[in-house]
C-alpha atoms as a PDB file:
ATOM      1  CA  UNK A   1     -44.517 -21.056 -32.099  1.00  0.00           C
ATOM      2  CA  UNK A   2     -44.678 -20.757 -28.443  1.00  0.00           C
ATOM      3  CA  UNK A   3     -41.090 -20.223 -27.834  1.00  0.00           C
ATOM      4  CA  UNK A   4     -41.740 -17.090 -29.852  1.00  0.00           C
ATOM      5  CA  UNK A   5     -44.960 -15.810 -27.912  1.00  0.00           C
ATOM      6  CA  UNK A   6     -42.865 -16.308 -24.855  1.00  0.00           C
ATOM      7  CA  UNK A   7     -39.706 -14.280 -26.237  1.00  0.00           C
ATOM      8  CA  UNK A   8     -41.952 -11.474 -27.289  1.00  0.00           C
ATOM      9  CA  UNK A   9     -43.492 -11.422 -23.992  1.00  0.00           C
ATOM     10  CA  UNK A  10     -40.204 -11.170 -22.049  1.00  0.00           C
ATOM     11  CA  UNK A  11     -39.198  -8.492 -24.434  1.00  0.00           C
ATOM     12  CA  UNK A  12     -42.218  -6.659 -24.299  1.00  0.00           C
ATOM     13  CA  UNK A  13     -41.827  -6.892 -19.738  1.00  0.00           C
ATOM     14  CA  UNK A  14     -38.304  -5.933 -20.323  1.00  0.00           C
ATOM     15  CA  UNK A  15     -39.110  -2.520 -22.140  1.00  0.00           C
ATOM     16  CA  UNK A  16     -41.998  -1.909 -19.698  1.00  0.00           C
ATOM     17  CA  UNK A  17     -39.601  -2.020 -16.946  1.00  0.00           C
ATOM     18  CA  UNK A  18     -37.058  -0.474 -18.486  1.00  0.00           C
ATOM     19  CA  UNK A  19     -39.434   2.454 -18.689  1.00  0.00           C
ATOM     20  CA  UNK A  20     -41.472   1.960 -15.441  1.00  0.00           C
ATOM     21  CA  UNK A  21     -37.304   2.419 -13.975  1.00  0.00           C
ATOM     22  CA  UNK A  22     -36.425   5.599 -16.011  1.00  0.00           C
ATOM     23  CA  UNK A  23     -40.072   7.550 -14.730  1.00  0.00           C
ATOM     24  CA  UNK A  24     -39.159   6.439 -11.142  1.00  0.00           C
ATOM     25  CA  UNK A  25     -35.609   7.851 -10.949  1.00  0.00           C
ATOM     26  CA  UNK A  26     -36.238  10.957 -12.419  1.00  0.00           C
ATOM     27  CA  UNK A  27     -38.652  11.371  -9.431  1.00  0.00           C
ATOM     28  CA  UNK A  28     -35.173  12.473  -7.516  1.00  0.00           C
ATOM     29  CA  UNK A  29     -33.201  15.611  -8.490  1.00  0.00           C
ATOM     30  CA  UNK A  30     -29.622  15.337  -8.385  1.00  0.00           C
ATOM     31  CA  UNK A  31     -29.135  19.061  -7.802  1.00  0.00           C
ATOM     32  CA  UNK A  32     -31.254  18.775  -4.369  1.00  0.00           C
ATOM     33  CA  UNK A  33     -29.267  15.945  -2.812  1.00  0.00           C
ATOM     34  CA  UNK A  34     -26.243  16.759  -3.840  1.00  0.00           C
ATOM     35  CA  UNK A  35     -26.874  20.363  -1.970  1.00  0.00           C
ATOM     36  CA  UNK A  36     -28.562  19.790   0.894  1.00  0.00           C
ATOM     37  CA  UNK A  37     -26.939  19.148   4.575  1.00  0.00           C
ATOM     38  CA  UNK A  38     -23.377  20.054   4.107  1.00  0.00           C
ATOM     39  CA  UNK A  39     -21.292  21.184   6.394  1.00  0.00           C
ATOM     40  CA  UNK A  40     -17.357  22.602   5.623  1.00  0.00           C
ATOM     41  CA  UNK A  41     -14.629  20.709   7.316  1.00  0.00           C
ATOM     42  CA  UNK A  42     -10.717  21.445   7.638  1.00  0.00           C
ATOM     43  CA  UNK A  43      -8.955  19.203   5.143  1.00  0.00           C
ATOM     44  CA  UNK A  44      -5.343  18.780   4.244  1.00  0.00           C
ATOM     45  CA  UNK A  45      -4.449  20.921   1.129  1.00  0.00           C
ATOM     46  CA  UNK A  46      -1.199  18.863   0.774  1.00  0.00           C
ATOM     47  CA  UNK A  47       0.357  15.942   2.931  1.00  0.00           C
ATOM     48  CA  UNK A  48       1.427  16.859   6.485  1.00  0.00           C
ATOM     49  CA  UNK A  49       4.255  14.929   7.922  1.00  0.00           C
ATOM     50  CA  UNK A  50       4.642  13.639  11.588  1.00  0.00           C
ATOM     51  CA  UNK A  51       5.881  16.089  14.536  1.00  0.00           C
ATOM     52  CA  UNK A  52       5.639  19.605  11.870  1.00  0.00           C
ATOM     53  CA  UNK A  53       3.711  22.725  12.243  1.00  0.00           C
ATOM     54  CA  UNK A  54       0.247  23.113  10.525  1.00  0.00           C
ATOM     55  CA  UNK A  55       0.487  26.446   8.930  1.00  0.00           C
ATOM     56  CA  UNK A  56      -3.172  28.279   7.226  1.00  0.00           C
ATOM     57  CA  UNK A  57      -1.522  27.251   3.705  1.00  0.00           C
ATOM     58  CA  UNK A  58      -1.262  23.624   4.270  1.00  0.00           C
ATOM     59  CA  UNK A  59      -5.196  23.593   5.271  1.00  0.00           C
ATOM     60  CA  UNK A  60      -8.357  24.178   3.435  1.00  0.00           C
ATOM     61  CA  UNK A  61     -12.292  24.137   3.910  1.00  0.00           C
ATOM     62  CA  UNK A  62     -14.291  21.296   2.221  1.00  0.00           C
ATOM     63  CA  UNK A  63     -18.283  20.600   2.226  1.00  0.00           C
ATOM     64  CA  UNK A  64     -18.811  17.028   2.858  1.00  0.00           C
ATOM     65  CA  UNK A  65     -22.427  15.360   3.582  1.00  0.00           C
ATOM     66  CA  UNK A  66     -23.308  15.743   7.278  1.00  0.00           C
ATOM     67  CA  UNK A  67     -23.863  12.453   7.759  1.00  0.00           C
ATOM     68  CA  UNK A  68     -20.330  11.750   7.316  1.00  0.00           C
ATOM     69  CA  UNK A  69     -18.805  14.076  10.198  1.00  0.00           C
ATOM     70  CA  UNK A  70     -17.595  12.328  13.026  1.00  0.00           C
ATOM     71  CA  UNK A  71     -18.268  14.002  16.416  1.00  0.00           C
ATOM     72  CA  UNK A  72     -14.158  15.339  17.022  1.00  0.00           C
ATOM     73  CA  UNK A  73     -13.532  16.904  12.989  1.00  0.00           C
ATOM     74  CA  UNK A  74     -12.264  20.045  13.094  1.00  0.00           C
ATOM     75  CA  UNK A  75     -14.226  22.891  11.750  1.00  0.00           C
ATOM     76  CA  UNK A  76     -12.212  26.110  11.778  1.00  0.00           C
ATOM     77  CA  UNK A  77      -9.177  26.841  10.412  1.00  0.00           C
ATOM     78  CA  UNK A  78      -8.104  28.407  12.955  1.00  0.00           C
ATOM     79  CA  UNK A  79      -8.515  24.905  15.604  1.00  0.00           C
ATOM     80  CA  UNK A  80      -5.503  23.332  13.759  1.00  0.00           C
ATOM     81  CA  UNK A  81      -3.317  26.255  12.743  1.00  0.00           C
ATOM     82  CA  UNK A  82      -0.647  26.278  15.054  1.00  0.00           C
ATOM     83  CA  UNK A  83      -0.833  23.162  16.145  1.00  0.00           C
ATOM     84  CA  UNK A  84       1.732  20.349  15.775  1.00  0.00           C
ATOM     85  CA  UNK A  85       0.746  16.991  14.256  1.00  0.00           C
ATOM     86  CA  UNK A  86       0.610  13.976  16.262  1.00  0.00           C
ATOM     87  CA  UNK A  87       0.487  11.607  13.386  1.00  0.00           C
ATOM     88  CA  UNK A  88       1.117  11.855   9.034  1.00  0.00           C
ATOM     89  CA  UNK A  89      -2.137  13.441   7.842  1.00  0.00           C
ATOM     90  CA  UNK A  90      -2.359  12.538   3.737  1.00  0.00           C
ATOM     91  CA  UNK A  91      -3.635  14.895   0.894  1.00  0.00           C
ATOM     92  CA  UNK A  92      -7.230  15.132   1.415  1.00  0.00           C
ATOM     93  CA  UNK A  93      -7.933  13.620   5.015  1.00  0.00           C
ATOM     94  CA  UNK A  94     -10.386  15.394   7.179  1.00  0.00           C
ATOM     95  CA  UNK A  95      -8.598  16.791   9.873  1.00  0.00           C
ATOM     96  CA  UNK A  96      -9.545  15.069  13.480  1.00  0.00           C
ATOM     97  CA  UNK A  97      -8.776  16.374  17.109  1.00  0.00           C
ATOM     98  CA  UNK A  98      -6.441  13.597  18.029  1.00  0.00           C
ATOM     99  CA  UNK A  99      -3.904  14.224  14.858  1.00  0.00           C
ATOM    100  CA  UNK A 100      -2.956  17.231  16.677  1.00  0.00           C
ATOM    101  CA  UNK A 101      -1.717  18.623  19.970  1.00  0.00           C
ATOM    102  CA  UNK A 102      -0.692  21.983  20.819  1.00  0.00           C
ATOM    103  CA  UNK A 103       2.719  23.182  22.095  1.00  0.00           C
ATOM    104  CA  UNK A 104       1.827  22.414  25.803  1.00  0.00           C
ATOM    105  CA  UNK A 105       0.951  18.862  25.192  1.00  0.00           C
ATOM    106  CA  UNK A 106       3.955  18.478  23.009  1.00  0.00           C
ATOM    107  CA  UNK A 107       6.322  19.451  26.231  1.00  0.00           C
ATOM    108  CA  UNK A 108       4.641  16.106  28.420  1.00  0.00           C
ATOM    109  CA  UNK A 109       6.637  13.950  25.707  1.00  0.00           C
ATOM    110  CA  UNK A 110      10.178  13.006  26.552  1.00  0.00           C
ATOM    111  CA  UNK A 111      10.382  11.584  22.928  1.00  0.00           C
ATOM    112  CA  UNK A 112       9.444  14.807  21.285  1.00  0.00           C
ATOM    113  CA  UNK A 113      12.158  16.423  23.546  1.00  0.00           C
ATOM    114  CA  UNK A 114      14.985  14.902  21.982  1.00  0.00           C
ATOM    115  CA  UNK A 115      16.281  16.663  19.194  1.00  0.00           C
ATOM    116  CA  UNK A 116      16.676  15.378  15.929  1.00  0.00           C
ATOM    117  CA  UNK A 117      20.150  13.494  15.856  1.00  0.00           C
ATOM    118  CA  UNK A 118      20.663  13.422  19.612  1.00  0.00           C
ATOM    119  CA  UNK A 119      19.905  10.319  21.803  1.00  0.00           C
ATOM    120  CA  UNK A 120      18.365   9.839  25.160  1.00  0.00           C
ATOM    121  CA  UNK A 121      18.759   7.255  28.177  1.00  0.00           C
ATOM    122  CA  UNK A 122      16.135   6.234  30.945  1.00  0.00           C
ATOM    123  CA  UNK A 123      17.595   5.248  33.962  1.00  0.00           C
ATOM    124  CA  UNK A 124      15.915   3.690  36.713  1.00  0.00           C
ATOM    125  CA  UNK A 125      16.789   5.159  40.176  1.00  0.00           C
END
């Protein structure tokens, strides 16, 4: 007999907080948090390879919580069109300063002035 009193009383907590749960969490509206605090970052549209030319098409704007923006993410579109990338940037990746360079800083490189299928040689004077 008391096995059963104490069965029926776990039951009976169990629905209690199951309920006591449900009233709490619809307290928050998912609408509201999923909303609020966004900001639009440049994200790749499609994979970008190594050493090739961001063009507008290959770019596009996404709203991601602000918490989650590091301090050198790209913005505008117009920051990374242009520009040359520095490293592969995948399908989806927020865009960051250092996966680019411009022109200029491409021309410091002596590796990025060899052409594709021609070799170099350092010599030491």
């Amino acid at each position: 007999m008391r096995s059963k009193i104490v069965l029926l009383m776990a039951l009976f907590m169990g629905v209690i907080t199951t309920i006591l749960f449900f009233k709490y969490m619809q307290q928050f509206n998912a609408d509201k948090v999923s909303v609020s605090h966004t900001v639009q970052v440049v994200t790749a549209k499609e994979q970008i390879d190594k050493n090739e030319i961001i063009t507008a098409d290959k770019l596009v704007l996404t709203n991601i919580p602000e918490k989650s923006v590091l301090p050198d993410t790209l913005t505008t579109l117009s920051q990374a069109e242009g520009k040359i990338a520095s490293s592969m940037i995948a399908k989806g990746e927020t865009i960051l300063a250092h996966h680019i360079i411009s022109e200029n800083q491409e021309d410091t490189y002596v590796s990025r002035k060899v052409k594709e299928g021609y070799r170099a040689v350092s010599i030491g004077v």
